[in-house]
C-alpha atoms as a PDB file:
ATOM      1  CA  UNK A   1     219.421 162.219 248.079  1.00  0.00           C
ATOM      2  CA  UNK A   2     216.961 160.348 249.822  1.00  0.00           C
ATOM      3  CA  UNK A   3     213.058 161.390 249.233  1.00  0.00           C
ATOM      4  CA  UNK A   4     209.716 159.802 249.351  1.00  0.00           C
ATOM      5  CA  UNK A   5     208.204 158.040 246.869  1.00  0.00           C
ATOM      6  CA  UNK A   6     206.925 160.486 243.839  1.00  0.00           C
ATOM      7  CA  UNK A   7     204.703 158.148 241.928  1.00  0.00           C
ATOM      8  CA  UNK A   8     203.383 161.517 239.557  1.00  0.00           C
ATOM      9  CA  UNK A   9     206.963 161.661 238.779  1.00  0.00           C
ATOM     10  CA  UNK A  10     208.504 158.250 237.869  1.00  0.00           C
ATOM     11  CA  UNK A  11     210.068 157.711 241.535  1.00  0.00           C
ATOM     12  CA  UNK A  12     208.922 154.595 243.385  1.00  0.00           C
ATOM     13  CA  UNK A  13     209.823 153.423 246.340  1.00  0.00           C
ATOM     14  CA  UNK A  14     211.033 149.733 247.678  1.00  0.00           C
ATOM     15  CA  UNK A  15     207.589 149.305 248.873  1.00  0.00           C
ATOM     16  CA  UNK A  16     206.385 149.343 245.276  1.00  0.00           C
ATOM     17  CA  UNK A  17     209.181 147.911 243.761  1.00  0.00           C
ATOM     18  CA  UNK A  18     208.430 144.963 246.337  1.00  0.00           C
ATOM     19  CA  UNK A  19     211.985 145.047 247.230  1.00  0.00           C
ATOM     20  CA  UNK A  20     214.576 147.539 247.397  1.00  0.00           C
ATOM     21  CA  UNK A  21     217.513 148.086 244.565  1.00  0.00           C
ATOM     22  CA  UNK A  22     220.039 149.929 246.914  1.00  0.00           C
ATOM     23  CA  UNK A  23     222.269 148.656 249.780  1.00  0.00           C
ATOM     24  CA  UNK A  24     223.956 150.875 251.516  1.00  0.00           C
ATOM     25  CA  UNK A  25     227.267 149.515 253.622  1.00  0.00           C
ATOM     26  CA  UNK A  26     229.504 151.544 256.472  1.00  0.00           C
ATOM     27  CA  UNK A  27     232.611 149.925 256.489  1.00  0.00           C
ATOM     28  CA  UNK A  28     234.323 150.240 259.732  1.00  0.00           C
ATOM     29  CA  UNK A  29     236.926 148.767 262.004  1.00  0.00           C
ATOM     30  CA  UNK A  30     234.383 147.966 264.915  1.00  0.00           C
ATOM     31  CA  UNK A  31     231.084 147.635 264.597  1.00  0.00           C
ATOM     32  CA  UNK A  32     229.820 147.779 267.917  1.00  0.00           C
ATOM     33  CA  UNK A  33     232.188 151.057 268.666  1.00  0.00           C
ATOM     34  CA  UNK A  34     230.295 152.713 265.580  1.00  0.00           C
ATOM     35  CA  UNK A  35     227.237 151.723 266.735  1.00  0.00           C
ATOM     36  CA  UNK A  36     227.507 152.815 270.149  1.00  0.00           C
ATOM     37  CA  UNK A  37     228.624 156.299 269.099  1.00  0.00           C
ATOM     38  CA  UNK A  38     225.749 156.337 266.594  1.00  0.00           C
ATOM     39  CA  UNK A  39     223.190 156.012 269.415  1.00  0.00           C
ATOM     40  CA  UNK A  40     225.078 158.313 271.481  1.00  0.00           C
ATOM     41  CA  UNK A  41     224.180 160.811 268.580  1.00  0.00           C
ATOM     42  CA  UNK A  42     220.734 159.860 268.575  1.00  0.00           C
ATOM     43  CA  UNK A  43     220.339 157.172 266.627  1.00  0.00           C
ATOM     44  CA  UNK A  44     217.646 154.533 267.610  1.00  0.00           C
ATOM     45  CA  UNK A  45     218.583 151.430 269.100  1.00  0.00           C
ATOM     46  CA  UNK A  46     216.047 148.916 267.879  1.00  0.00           C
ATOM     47  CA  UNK A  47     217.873 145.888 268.698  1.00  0.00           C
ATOM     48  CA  UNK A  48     221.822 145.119 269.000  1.00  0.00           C
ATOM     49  CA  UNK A  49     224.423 144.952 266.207  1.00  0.00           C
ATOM     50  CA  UNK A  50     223.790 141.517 264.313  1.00  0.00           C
ATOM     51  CA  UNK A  51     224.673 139.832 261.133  1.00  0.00           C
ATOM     52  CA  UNK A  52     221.147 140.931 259.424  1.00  0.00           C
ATOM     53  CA  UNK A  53     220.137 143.254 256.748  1.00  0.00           C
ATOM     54  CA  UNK A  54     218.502 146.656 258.161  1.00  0.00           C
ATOM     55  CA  UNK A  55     216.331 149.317 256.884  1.00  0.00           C
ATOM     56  CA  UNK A  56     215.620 152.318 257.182  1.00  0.00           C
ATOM     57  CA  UNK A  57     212.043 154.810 256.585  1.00  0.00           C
ATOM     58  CA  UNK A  58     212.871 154.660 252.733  1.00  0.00           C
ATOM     59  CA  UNK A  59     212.855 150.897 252.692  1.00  0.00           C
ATOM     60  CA  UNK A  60     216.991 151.092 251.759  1.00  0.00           C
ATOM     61  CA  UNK A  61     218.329 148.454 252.993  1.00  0.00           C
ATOM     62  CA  UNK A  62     222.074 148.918 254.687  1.00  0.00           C
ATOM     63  CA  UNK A  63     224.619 147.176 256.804  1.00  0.00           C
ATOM     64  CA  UNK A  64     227.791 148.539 259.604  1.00  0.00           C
ATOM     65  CA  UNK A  65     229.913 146.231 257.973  1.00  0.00           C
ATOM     66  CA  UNK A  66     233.911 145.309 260.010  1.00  0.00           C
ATOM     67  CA  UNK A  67     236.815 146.582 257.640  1.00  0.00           C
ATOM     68  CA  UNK A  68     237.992 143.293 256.855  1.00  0.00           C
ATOM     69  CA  UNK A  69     235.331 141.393 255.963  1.00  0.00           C
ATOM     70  CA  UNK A  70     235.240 142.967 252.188  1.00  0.00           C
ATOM     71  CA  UNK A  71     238.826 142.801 252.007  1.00  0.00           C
ATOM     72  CA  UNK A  72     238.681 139.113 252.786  1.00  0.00           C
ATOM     73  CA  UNK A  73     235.521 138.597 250.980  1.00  0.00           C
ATOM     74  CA  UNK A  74     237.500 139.905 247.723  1.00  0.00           C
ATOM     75  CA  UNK A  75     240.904 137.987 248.030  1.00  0.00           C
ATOM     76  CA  UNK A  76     242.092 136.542 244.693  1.00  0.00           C
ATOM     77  CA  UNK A  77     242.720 133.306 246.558  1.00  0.00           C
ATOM     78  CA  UNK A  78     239.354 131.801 246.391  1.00  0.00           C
ATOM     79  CA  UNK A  79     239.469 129.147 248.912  1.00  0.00           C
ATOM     80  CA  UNK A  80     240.374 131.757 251.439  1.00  0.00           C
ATOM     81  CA  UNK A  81     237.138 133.907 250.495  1.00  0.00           C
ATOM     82  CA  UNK A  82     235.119 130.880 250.218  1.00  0.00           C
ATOM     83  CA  UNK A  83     235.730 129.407 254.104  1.00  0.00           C
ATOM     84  CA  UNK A  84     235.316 133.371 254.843  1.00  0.00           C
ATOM     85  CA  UNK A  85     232.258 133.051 253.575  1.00  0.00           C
ATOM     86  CA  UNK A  86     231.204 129.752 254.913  1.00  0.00           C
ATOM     87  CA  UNK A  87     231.930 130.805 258.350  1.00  0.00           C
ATOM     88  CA  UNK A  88     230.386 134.437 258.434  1.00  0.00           C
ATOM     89  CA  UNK A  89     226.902 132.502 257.360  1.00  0.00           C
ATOM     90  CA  UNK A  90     227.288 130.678 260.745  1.00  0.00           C
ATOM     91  CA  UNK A  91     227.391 133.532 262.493  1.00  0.00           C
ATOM     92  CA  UNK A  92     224.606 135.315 264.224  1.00  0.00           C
ATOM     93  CA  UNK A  93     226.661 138.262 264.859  1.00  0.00           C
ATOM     94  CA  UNK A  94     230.219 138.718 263.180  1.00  0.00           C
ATOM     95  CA  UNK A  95     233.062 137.843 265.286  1.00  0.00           C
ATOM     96  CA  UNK A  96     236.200 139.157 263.811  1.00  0.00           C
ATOM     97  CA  UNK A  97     238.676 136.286 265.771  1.00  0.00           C
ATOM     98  CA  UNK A  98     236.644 133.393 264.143  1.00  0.00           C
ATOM     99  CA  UNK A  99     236.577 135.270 260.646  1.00  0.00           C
ATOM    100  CA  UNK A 100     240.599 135.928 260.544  1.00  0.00           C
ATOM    101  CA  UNK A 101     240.979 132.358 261.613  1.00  0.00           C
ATOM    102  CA  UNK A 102     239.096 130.887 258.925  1.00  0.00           C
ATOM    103  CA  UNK A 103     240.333 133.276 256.414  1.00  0.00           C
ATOM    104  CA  UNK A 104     244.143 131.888 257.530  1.00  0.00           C
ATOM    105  CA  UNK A 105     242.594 128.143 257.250  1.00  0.00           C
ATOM    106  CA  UNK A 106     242.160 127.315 261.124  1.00  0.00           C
END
């Protein structure tokens, strides 16, 4: 459950904290599908799917996060997470083809 800060009560917020201790992540096959059908329920679009950290009015901080990218992110074989890694933090916005490839060693 989600609520606003309580102070009286021992809850404090992120903006408080100075930070936030939760991250939230919705792992899904395509991103920009999920987000399109989230704004198509009413979410608001503030700016296009990008590799960023978001918020929301309780300061959590949460991510739409492509299925593979904590599978790959976790592989045993280290080198293969590792050039995951170094090529997602190139990215501005994930691109799965680029990701796979680097995962594989191309």
């Amino acid at each position: 459950m989600l609520v606003d800060e309580a102070p009286a009560h021992g809850m404090l917020g992120p903006k408080a904290l100075k930070g936030t201790p939760v991250s939230m992540h919705l792992i899904v096959a395509d991103v920009d599908k999920s987000f399109a059908k989230a704004v198509h329920a009413g979410a608001k679009a503030v700016m296009p799917p990008a590799d960023m950290f978001w918020g929301d009015r309780f300061g959590v901080s949460w991510q739409i996060v492509p299925t593979i990218l904590p599978k790959y992110l976790n592989d045993p074989n280290r080198d293969r997470a590792a050039r995951t890694m170094a090529a997602m933090m190139q990215m501005k916005k994930l691109d799965i083809a680029k990701l796979e490839a680097a995962h594989r060693g191309e």
